[in-house]
N, C-alpha and C. Protein backbone atom coordinates (compact mmCIF):
# COMPACT_ATOMS: atom_id res chain seq x y z
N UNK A 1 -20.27 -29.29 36.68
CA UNK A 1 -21.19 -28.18 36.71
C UNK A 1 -20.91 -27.28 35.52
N UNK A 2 -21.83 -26.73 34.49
CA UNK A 2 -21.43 -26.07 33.52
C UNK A 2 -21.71 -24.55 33.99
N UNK A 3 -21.05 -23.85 33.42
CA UNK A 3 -21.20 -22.14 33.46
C UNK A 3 -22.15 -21.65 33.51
N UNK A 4 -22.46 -22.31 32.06
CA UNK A 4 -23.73 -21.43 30.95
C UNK A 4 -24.64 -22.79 30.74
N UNK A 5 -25.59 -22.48 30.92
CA UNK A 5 -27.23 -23.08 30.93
C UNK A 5 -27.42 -23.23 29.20
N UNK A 6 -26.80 -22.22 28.70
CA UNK A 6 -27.10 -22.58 26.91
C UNK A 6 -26.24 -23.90 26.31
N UNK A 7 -26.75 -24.55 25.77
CA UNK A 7 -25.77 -25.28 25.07
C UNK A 7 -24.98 -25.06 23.58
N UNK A 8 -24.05 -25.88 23.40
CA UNK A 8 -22.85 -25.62 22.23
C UNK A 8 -23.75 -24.86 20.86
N UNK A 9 -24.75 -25.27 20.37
CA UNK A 9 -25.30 -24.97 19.70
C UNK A 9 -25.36 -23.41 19.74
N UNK A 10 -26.68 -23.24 20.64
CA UNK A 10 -26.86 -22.09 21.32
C UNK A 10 -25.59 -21.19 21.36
N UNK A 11 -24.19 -21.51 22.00
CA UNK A 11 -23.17 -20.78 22.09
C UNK A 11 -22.53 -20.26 20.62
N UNK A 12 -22.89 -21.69 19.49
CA UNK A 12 -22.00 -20.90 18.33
C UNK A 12 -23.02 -20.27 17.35
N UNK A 13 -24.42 -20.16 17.61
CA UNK A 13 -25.33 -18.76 17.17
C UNK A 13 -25.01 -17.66 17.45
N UNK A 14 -24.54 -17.23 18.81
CA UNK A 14 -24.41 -16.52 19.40
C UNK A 14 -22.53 -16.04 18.68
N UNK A 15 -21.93 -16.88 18.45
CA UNK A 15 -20.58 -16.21 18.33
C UNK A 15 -20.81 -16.13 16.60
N UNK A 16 -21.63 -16.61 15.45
CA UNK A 16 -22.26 -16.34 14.36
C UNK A 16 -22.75 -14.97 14.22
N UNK A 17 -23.86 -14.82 14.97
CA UNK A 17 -24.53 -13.30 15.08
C UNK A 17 -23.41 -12.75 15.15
N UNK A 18 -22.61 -12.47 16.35
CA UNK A 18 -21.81 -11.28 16.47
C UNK A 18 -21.06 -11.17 15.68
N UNK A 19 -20.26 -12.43 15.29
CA UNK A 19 -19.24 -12.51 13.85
C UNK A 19 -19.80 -11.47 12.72
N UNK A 20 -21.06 -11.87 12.45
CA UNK A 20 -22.01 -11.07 11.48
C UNK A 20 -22.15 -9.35 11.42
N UNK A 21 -21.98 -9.48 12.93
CA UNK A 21 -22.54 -8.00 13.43
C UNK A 21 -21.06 -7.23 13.16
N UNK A 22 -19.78 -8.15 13.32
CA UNK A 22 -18.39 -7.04 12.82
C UNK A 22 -18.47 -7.14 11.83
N UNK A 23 -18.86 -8.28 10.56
CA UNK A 23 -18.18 -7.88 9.55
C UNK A 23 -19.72 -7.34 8.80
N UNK A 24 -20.46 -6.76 9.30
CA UNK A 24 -21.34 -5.27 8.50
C UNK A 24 -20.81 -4.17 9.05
N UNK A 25 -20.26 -3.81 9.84
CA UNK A 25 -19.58 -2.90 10.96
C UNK A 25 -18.37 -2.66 10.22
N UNK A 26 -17.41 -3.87 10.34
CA UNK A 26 -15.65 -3.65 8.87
C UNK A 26 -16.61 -3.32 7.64
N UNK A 27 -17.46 -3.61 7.18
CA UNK A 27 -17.82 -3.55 5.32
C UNK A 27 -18.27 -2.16 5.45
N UNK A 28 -19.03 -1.40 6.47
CA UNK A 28 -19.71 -0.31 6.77
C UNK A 28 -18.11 0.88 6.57
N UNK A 29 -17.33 0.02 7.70
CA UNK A 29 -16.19 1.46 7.71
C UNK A 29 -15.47 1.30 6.50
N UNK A 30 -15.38 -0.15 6.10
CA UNK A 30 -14.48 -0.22 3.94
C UNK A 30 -14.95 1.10 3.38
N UNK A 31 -16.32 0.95 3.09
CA UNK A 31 -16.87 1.81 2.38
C UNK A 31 -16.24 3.74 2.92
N UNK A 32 -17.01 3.88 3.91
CA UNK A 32 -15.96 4.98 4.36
C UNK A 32 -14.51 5.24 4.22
N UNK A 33 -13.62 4.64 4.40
CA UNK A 33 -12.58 4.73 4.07
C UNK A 33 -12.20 5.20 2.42
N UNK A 34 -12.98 4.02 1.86
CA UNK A 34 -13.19 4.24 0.22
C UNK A 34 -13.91 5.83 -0.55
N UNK A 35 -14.30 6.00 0.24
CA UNK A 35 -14.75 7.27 -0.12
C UNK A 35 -14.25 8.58 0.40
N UNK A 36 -13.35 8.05 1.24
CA UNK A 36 -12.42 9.39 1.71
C UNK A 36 -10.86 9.32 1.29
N UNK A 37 -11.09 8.23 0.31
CA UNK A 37 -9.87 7.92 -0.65
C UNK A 37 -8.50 7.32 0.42
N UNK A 38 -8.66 7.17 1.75
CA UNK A 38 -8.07 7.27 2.50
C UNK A 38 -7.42 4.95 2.28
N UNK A 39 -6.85 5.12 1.15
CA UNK A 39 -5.90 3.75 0.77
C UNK A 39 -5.28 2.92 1.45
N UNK A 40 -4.23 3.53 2.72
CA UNK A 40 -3.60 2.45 3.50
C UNK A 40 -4.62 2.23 4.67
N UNK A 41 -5.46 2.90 4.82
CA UNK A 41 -6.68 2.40 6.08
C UNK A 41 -7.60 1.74 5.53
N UNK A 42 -7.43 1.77 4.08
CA UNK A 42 -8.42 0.65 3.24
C UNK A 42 -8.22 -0.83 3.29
N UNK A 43 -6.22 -0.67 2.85
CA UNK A 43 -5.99 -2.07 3.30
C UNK A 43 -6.02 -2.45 4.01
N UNK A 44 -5.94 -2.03 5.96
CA UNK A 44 -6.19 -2.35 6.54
C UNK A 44 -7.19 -2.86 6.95
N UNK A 45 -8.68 -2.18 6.44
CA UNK A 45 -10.00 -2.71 6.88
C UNK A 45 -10.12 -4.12 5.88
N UNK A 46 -9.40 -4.27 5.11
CA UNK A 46 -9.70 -4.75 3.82
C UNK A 46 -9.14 -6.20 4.41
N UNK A 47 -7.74 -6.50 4.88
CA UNK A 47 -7.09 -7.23 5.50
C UNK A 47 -8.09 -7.93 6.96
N UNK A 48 -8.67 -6.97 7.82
CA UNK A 48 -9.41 -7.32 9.29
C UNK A 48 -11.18 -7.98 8.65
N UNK A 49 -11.56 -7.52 7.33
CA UNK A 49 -12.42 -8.26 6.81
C UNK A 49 -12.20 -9.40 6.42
N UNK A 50 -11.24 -9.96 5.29
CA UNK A 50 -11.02 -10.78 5.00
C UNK A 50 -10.52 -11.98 6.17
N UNK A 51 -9.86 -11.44 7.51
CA UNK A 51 -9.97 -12.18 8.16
C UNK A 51 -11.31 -13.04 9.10
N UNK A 52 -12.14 -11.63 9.11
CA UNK A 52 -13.37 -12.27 9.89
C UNK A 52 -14.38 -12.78 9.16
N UNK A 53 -13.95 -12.88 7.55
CA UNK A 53 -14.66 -13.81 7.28
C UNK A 53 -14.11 -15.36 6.92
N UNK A 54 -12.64 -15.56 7.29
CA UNK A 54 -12.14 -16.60 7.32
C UNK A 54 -12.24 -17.07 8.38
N UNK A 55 -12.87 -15.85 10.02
CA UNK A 55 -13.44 -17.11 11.38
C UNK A 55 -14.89 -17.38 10.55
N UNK A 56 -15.61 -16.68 9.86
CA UNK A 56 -16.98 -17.01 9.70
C UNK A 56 -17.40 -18.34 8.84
N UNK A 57 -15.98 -18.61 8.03
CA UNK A 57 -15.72 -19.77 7.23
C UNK A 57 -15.78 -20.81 8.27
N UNK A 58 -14.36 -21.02 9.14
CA UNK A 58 -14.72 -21.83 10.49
C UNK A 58 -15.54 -22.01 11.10
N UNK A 59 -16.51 -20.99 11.56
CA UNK A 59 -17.49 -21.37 12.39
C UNK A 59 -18.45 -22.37 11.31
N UNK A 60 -18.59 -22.20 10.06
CA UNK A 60 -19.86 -22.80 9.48
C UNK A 60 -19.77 -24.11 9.06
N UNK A 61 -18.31 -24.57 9.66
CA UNK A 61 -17.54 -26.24 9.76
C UNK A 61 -16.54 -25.95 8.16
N UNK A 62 -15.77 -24.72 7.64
CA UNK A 62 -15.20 -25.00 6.83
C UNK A 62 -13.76 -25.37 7.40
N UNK A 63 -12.86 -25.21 6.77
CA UNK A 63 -11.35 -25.62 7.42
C UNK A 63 -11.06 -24.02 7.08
N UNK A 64 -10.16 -24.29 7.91
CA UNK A 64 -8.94 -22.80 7.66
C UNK A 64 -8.04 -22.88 6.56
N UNK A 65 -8.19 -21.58 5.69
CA UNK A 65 -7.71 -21.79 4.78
C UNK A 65 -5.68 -21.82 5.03
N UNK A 66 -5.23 -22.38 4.23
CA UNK A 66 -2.98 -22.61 4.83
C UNK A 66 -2.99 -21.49 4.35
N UNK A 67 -1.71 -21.07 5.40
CA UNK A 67 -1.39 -19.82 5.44
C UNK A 67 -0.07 -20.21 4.37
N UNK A 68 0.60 -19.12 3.78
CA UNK A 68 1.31 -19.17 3.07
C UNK A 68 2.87 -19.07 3.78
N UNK A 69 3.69 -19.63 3.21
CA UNK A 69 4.66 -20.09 4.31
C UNK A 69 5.48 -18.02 4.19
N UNK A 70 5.58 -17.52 3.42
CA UNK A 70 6.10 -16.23 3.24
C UNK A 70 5.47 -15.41 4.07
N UNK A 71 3.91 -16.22 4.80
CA UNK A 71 3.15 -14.89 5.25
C UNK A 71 3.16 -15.00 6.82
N UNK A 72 4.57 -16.39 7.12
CA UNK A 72 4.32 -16.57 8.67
C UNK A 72 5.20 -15.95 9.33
N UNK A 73 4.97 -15.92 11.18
CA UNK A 73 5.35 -15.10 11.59
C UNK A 73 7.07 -16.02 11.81
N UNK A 74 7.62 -16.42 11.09
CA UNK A 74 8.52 -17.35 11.46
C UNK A 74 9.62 -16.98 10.29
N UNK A 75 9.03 -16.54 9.09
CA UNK A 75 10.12 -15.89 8.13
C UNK A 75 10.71 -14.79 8.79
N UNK A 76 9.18 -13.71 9.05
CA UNK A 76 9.77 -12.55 9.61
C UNK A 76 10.88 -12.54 10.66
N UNK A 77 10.98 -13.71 11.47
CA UNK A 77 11.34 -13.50 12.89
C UNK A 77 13.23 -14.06 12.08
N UNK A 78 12.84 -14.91 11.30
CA UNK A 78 14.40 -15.73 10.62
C UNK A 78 14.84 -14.51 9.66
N UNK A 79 14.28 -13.90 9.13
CA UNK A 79 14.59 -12.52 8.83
C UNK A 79 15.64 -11.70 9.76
N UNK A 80 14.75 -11.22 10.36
CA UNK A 80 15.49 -10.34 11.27
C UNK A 80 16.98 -10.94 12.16
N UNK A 81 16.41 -12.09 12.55
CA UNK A 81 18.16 -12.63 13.34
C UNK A 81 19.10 -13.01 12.25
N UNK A 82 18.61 -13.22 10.75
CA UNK A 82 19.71 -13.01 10.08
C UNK A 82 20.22 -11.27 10.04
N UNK A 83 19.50 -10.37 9.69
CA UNK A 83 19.57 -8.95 9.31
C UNK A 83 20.69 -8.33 10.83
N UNK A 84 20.19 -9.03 12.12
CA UNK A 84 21.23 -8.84 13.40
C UNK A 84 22.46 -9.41 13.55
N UNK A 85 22.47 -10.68 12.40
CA UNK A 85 23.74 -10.96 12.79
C UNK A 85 24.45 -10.55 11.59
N UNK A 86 23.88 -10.57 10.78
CA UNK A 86 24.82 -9.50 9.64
C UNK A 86 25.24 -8.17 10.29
N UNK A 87 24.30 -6.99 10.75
CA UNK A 87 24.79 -6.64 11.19
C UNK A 87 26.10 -6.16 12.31
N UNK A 88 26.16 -7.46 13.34
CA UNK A 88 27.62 -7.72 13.91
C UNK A 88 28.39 -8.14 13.00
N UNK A 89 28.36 -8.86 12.00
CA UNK A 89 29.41 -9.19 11.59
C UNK A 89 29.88 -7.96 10.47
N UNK A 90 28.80 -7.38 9.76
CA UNK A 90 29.71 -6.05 9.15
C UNK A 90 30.60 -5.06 10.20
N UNK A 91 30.01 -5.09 11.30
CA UNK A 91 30.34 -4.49 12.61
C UNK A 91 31.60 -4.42 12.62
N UNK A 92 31.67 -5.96 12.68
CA UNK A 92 33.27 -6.19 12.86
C UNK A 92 34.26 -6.21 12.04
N UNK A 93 33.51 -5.99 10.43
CA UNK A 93 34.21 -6.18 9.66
C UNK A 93 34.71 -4.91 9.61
N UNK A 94 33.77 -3.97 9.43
CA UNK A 94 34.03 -2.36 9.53
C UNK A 94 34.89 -1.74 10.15
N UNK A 95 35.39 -2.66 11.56
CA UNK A 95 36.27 -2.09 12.46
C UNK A 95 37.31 -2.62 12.58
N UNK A 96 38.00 -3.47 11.95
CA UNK A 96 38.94 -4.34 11.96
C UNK A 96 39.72 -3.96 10.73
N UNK A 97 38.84 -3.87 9.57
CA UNK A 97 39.17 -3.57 8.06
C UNK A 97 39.20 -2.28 7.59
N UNK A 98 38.20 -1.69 7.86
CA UNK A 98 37.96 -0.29 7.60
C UNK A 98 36.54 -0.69 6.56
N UNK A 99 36.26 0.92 5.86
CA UNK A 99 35.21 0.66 5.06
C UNK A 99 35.11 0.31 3.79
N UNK A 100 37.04 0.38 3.31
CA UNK A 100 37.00 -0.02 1.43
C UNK A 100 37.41 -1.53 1.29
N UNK A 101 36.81 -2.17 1.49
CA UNK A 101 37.36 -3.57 1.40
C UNK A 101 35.93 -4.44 0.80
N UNK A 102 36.76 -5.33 -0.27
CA UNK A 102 35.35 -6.05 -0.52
C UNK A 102 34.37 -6.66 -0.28
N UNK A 103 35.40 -6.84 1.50
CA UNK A 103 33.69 -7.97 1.94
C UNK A 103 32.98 -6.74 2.84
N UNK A 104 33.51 -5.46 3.14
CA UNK A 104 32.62 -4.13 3.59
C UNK A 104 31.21 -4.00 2.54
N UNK A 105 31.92 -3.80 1.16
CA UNK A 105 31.17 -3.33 0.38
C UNK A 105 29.81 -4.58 0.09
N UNK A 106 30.37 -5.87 0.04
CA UNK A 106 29.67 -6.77 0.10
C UNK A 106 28.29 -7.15 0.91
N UNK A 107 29.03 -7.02 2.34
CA UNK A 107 28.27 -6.97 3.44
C UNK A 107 26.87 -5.81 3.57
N UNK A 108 27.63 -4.31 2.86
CA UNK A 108 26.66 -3.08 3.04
C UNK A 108 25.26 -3.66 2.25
N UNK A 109 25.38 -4.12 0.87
CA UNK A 109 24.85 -4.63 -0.26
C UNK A 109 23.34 -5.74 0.30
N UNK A 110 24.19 -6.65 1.32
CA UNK A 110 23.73 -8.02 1.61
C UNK A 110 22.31 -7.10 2.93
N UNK A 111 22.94 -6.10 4.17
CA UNK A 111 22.40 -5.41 4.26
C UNK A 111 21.04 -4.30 3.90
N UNK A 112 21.29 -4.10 2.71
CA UNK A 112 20.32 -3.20 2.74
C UNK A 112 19.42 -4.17 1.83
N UNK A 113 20.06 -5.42 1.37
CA UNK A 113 18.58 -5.86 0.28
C UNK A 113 17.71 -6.84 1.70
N UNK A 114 18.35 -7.10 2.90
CA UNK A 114 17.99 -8.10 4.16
C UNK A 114 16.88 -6.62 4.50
N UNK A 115 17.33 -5.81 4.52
CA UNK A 115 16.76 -4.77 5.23
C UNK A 115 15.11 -4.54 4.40
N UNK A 116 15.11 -4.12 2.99
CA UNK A 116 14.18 -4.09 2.46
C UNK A 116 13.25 -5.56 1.97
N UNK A 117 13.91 -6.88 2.59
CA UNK A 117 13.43 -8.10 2.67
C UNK A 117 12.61 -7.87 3.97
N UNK A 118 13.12 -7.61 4.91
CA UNK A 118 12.19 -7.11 6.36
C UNK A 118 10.77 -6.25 6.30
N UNK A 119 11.24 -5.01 5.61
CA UNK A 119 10.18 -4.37 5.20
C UNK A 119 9.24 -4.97 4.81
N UNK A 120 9.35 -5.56 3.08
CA UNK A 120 8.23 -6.14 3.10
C UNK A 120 7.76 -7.20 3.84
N UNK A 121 8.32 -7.91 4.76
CA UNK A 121 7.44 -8.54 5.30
C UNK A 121 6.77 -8.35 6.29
N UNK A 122 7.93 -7.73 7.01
CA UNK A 122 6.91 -7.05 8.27
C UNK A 122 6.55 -5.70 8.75
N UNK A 123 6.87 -4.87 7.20
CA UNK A 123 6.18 -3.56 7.70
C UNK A 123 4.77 -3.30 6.49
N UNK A 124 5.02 -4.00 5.21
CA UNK A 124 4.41 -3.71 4.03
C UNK A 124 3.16 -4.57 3.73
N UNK A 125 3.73 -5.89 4.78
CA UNK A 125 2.96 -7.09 4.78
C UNK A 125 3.06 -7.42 2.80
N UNK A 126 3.53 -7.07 2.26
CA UNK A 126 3.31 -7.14 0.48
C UNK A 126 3.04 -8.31 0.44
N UNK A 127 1.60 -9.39 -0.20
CA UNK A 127 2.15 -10.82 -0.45
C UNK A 127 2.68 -11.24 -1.94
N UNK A 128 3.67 -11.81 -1.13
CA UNK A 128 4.86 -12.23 -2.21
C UNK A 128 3.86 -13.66 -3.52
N UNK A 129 2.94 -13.89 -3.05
CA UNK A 129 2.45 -15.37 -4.05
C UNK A 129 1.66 -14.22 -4.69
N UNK A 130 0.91 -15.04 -5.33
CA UNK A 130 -0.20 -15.06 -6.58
C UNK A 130 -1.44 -14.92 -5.81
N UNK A 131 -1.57 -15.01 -4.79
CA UNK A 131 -2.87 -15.06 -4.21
C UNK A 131 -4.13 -14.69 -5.08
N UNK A 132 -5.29 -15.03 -4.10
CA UNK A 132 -6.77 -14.71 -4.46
C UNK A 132 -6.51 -12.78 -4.91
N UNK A 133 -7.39 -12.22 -5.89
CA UNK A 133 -7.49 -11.21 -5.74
C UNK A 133 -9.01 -10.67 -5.17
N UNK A 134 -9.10 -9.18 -4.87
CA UNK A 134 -10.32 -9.18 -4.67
C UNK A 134 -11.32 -9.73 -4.96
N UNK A 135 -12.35 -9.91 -3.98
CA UNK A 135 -13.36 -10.27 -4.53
C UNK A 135 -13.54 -11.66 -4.94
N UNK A 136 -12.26 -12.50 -4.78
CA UNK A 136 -12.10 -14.16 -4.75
C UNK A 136 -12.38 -14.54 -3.57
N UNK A 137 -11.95 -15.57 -3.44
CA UNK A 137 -12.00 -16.48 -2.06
C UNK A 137 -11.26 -15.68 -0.97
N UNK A 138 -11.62 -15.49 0.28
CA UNK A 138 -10.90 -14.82 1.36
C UNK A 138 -9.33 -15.05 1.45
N UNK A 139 -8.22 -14.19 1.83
CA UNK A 139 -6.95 -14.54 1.85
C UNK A 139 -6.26 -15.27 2.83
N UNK A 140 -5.13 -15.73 2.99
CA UNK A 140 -5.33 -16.60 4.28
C UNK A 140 -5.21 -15.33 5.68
N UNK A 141 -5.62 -15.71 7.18
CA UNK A 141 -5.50 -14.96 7.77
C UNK A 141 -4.59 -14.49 8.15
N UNK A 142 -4.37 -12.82 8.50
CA UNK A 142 -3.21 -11.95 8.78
C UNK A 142 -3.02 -12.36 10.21
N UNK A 143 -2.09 -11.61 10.53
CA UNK A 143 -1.46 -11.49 12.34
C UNK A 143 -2.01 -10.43 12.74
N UNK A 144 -2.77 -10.47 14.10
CA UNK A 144 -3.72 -9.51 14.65
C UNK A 144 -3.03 -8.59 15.36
């Protein structure tokens, strides 16, 4: 017994239109944003466009464009359990050794560049490749 009386067709018009209907809705608020100079809510709209037009790519039978291996959620995550276990282990180094010792100073070093490796990936999102620039081909899609 089916749900819906419309068929597949019928169903992916319907998820087309609306696709359509956000991204004049994201391009509508770009522009706003852009004119209230308001930059990191730019990239953001800028980022949630480029994604919905990489479902609008899919829906029209294209492929998904590969995500870039720097931009998955799997660096970030190997990131951080390295950045935690460095942290125990300066931990221990700190408290065993004290703070003037070379693998302290080493460790602080290894620390803060893990730390600003985190950032950009998962607070700055920065992409690290060459990518498309504006106005090229859509980027691959972000994490929602």
């Amino acid at each position: 017994m089916r749900l819906s009386s419309y068929g597949p067709r019928a169903r992916g018009e319907f998820r087309r239109l609306l696709l359509e209907s956000r991204i004049d809705v994201t391009k509508s608020e770009l522009a706003a944003r852009r004119s209230r100079g308001q930059r990191l809510r730019t990239r953001q709209v800028e980022r949630r466009l480029a994604a919905l037009r990489e479902l609008q790519g899919v829906l029209e039978g294209g492929r998904p464009a590969q995500r870039a291996w720097m931009s998955s959620h799997a660096v970030g995550y190997a990131v951080s359990v390295v950045w935690l276990a460095g942290a125990a282990l300066l931990g221990v180094e700190l408290a065993r050794h004290g703070l003037h010792t070379a693998a302290a100073v080493a460790g602080i070093v290894v620390m803060l560049l893990l730390s600003v490796l985190w950032f950009v990936l998962a607070v700055a999102r920065v992409p690290l490749s060459a990518g498309p620039r504006e106005g090229d081909a859509p980027s691959p899609v972000p994490r929602a």
